[in-house]
Protein backbone atom coordinates (compact mmCIF):
# COMPACT_ATOMS: atom_id res chain seq x y z
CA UNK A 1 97.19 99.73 131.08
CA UNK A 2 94.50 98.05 133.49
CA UNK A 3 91.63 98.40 132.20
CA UNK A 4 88.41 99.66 134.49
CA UNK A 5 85.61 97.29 135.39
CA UNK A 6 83.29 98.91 133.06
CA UNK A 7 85.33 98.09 130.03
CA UNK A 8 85.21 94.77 131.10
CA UNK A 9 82.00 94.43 131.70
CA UNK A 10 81.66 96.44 128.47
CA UNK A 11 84.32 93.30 126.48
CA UNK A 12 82.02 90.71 128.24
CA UNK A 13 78.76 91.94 126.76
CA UNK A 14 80.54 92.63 123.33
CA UNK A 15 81.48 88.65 123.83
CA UNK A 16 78.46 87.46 124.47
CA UNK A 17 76.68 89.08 121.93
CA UNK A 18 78.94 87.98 119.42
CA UNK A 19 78.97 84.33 120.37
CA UNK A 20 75.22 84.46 120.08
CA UNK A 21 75.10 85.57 116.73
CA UNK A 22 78.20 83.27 115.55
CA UNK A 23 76.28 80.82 117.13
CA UNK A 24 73.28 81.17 114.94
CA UNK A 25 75.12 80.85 111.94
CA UNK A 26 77.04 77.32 113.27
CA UNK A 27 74.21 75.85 115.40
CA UNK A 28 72.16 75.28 111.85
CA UNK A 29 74.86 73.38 110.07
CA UNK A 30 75.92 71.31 112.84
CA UNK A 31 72.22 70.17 113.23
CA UNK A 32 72.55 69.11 109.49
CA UNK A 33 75.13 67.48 110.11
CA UNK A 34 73.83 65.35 113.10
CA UNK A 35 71.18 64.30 110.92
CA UNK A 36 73.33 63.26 108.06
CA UNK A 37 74.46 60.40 110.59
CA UNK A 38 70.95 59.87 112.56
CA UNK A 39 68.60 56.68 112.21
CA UNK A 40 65.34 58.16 111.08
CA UNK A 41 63.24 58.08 114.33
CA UNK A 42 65.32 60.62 116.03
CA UNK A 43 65.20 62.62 112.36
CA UNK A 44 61.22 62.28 112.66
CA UNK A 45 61.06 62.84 116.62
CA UNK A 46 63.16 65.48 117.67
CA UNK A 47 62.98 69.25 116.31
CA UNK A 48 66.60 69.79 117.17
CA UNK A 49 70.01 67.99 118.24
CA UNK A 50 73.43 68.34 117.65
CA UNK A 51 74.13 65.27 118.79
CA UNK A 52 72.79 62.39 117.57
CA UNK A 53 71.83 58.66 119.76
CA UNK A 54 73.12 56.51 117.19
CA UNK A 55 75.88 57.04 114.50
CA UNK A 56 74.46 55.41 111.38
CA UNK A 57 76.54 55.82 107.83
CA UNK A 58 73.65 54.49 105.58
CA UNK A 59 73.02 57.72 103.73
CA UNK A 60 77.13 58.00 103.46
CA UNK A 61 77.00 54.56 101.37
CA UNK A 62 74.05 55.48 99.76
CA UNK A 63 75.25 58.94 98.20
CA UNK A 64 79.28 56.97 97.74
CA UNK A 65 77.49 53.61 95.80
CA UNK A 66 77.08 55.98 92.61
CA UNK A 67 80.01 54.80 90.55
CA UNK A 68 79.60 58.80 89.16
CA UNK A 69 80.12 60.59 91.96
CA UNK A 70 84.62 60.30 92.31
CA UNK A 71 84.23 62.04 88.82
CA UNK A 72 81.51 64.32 89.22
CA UNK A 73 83.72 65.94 92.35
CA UNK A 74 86.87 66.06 89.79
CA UNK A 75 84.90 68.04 87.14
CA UNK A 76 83.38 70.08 89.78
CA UNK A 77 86.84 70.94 91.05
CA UNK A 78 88.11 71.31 87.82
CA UNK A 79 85.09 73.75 86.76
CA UNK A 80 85.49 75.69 89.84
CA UNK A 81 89.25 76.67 89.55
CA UNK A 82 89.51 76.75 85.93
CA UNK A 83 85.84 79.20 86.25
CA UNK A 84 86.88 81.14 89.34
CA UNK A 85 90.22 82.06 87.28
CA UNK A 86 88.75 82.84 84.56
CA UNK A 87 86.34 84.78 86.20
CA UNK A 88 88.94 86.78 87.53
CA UNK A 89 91.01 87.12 84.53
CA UNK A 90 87.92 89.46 83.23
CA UNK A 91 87.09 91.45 85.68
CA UNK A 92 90.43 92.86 87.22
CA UNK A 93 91.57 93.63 83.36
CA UNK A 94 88.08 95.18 82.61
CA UNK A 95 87.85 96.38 85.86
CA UNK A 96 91.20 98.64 85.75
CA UNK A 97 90.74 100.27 82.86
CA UNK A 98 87.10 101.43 83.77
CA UNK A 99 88.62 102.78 87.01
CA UNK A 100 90.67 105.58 85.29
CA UNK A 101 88.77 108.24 83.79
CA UNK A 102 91.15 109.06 80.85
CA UNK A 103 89.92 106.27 79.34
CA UNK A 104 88.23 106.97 75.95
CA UNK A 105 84.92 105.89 75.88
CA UNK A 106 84.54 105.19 79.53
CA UNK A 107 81.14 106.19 80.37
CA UNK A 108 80.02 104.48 77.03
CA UNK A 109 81.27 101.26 78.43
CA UNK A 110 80.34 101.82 81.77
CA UNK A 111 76.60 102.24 80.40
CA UNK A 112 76.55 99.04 78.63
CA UNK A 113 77.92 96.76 81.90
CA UNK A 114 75.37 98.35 83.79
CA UNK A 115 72.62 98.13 81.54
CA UNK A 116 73.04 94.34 82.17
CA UNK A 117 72.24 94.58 85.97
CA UNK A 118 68.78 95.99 84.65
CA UNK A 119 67.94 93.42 81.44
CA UNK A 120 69.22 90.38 81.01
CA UNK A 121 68.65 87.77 77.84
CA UNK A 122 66.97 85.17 79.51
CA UNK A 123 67.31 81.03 79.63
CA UNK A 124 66.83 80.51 76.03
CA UNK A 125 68.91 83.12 74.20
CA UNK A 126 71.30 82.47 76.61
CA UNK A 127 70.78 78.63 75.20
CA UNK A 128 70.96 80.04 71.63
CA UNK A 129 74.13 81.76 71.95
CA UNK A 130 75.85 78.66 73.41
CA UNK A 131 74.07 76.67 70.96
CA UNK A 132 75.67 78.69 68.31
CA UNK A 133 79.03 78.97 69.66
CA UNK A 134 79.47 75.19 69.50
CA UNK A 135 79.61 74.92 73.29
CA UNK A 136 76.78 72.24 73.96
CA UNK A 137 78.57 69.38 75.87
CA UNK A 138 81.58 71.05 76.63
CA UNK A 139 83.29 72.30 79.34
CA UNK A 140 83.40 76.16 77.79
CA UNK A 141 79.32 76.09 78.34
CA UNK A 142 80.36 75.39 82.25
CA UNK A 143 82.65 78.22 82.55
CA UNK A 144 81.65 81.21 80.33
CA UNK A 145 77.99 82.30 81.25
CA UNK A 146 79.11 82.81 84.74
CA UNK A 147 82.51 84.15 84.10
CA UNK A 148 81.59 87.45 84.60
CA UNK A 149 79.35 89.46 87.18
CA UNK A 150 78.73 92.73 86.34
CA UNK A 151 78.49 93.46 90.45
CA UNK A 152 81.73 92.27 90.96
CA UNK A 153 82.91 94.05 88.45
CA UNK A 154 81.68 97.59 89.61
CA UNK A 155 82.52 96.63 93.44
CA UNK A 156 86.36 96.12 91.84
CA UNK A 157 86.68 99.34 90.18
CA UNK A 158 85.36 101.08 92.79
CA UNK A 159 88.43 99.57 94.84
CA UNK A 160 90.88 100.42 91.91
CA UNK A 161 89.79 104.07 91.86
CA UNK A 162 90.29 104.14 95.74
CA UNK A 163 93.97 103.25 95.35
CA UNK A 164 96.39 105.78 95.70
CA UNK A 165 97.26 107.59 92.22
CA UNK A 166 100.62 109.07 93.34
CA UNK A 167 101.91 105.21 93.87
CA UNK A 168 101.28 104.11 89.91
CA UNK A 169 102.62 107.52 88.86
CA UNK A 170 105.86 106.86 91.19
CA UNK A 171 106.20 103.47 89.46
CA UNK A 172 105.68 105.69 85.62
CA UNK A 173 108.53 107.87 86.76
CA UNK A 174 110.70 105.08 86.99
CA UNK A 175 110.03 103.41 84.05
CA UNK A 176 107.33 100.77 84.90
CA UNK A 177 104.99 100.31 81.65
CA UNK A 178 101.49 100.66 82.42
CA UNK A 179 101.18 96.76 82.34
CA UNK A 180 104.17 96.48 84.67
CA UNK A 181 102.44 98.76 87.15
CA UNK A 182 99.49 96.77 87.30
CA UNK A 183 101.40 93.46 88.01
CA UNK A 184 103.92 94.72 90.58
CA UNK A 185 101.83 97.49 92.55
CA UNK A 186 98.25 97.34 91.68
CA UNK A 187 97.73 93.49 91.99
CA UNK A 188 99.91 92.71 95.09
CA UNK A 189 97.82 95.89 96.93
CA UNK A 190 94.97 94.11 95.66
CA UNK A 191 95.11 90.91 97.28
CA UNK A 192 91.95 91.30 99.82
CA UNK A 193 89.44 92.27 96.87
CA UNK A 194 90.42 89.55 94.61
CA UNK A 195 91.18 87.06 97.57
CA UNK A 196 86.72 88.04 98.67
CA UNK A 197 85.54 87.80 95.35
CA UNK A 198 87.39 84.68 94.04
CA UNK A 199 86.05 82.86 96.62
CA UNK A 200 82.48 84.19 95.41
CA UNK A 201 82.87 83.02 92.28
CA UNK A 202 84.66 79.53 93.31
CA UNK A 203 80.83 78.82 95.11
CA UNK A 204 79.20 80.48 92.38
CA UNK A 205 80.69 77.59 90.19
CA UNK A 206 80.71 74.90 93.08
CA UNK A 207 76.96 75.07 93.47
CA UNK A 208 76.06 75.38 90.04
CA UNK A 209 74.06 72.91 88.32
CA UNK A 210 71.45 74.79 86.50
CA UNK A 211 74.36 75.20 83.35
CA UNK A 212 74.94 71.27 83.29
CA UNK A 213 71.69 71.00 82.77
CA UNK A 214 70.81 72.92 80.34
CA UNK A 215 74.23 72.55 78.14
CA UNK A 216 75.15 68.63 78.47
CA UNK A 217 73.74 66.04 77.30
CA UNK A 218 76.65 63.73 78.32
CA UNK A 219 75.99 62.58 81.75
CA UNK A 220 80.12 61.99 82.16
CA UNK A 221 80.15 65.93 82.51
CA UNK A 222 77.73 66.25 85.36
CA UNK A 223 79.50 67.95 88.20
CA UNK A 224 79.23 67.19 91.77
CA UNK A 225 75.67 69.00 92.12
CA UNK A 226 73.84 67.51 89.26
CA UNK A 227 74.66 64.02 90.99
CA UNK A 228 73.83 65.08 94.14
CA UNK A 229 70.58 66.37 93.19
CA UNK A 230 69.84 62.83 90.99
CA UNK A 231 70.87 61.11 93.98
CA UNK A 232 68.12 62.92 96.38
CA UNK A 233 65.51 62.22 93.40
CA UNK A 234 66.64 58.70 93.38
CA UNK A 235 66.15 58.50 97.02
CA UNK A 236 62.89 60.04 97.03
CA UNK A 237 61.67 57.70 94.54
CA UNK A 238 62.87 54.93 96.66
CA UNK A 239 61.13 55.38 99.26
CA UNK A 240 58.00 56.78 98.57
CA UNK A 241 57.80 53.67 96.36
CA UNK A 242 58.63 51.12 99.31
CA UNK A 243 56.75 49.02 101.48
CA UNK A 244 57.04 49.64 105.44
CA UNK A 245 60.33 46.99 105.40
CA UNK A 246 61.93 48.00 101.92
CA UNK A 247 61.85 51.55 103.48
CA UNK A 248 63.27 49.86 106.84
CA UNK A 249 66.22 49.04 104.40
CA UNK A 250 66.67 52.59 103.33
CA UNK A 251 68.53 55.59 104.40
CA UNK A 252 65.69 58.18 105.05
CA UNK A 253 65.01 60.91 102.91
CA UNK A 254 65.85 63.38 105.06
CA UNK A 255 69.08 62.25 106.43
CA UNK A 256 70.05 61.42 102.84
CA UNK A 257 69.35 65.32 101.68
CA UNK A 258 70.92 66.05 104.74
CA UNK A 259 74.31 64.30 103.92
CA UNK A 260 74.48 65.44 100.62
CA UNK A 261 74.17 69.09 101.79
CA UNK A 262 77.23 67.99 104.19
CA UNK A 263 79.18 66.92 101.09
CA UNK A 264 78.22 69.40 98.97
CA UNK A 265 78.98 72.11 101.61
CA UNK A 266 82.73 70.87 102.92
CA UNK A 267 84.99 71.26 100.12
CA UNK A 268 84.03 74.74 99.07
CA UNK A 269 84.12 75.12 103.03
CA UNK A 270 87.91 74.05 103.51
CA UNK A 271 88.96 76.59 101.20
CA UNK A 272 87.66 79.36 103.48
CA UNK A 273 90.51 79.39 106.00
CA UNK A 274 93.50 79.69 103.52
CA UNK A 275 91.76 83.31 102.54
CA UNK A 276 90.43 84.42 105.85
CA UNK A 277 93.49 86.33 106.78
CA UNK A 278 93.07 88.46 103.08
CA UNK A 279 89.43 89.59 104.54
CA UNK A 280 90.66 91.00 107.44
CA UNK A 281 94.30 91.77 106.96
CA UNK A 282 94.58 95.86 105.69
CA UNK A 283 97.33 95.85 103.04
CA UNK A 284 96.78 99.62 102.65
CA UNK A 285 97.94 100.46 106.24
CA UNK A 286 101.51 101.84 106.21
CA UNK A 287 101.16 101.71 102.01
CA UNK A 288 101.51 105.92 102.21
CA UNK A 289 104.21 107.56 103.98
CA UNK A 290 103.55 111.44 104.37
């Protein structure tokens, strides 16, 4: 079908638009990322660039010269997956059961998980109960306070409830237990909720730091942020201690934060494309028949 000039004027404006606003979300990390590589007059002199005059890699050496850092990205990875599955482990099996409303005691526990949106224990009970579990400098104290979100957890049962009923009943009638429906027909429809919100939690754990800090001692458990952040402090020191030609010798503050956002920011961002297609692909299309 041709289409009429209006609806192509109509697709033009629609792309335009669009590209402006994607624009405003890319424009502001590639201008962080030209100043991860720019000497520090053009840092200090310009308001904006992409692309920067010179290609310097100081800050790069600076932030990779930490003997810590190889291992602080391998216990960040390894927190991360190990958190984000964990994560997910308790809130689609809490989340299921809380979606049917046969289930004894339902609004009971649907009271208590959302009296936790409302009041929450604080820093220091929350350091107490660690404390008393025998988590302090291990990896459990990484991993458990954030291994469940009481959001998430309402967002996927209201997504469990909105699945058909007649499908898990169909799978009953033919002898699927009620664990067996929830691996072969509940999960695999799934796949676009817990595709969004592992990837929530994977940079809810990536860009954590605050539980390192308060729950290790033992600097050889310090993931990828907590160095990072040392690094910047470091850096700071450096050069608001230095003379005009110590500072000459320095990476600049700025392009230093700048490059650690850049390699804080990548990993978690490579991840992105090998779940895109569960954000936009609908599973539940063509599920129902009649």
């Amino acid at each position: 079908m041709k289409k009429s000039w209006q609806s192509k004027l109509f697709d033009m404006f629609n792309t335009v638009v669009l590209g402006v606003f994607a624009s405003t979300t890319v424009l502001p990390f590639l201008y962080v990322l030209a100043c991860s590589f720019a000497p520090e007059k053009e840092i200090l002199s310009k308001p904006f660039f992409i692309i920067p005059s010179e290609v310097h890699l100081r800050s790069y050496k600076y932030i990779f010269s930490s003997p810590t850092l190889p291992r602080a990205f391998l216990v960040s990875l390894f927190i991360t997956i190990s958190g984000a599955l964990t994560a997910m482990f308790f809130t689609l099996t809490m989340a299921y059961p809380l979606s049917k409303k046969y289930l004894v005691g339902r609004n009971v526990l649907l009271g208590l998980v959302t009296f936790t949106l409302v009041f929450g224990g604080g820093m220091i009970p929350g350091f107490l109960v660690i404390k008393s579990l025998g988590f302090i400098n291990k990896y459990w104290a990484l991993i458990l306070p954030g291994a469940l979100s009481t959001w998430n957890l309402l967002v996927v049962k209201n997504f469990f409830q909105e699945l058909p009923q007649e499908m898990e009943d169909s799978a009953r009638v033919d002898g699927c237990s009620a664990l067996g429906t929830f691996l072969r027909i509940v999960l695999p429809l799934s796949m676009p909720v817990i595709a969004t919100f592992t990837l929530f939690y994977a940079v809810g754990y990536w860009n954590d730091y605050r539980s390192a800090l308060l729950y290790t001692t033992n600097n050889k458990m310090w993931p990828l942020q907590l160095v990072l952040r040392q690094i910047i402090l470091m850096a700071a020191g450096n050069i608001d201690g230095a003379t005009f030609d110590e500072a000459y010798t320095q990476p600049p503050l700025e392009s230093v934060k700048n490059a650690v956002i850049v390699f804080g920011t990548v990993p978690i961002l490579a991840v992105y494309p090998f779940l895109q297609k569960h954000f936009v692909k609908g599973i539940m299309i063509g599920a129902i028949k009649g």
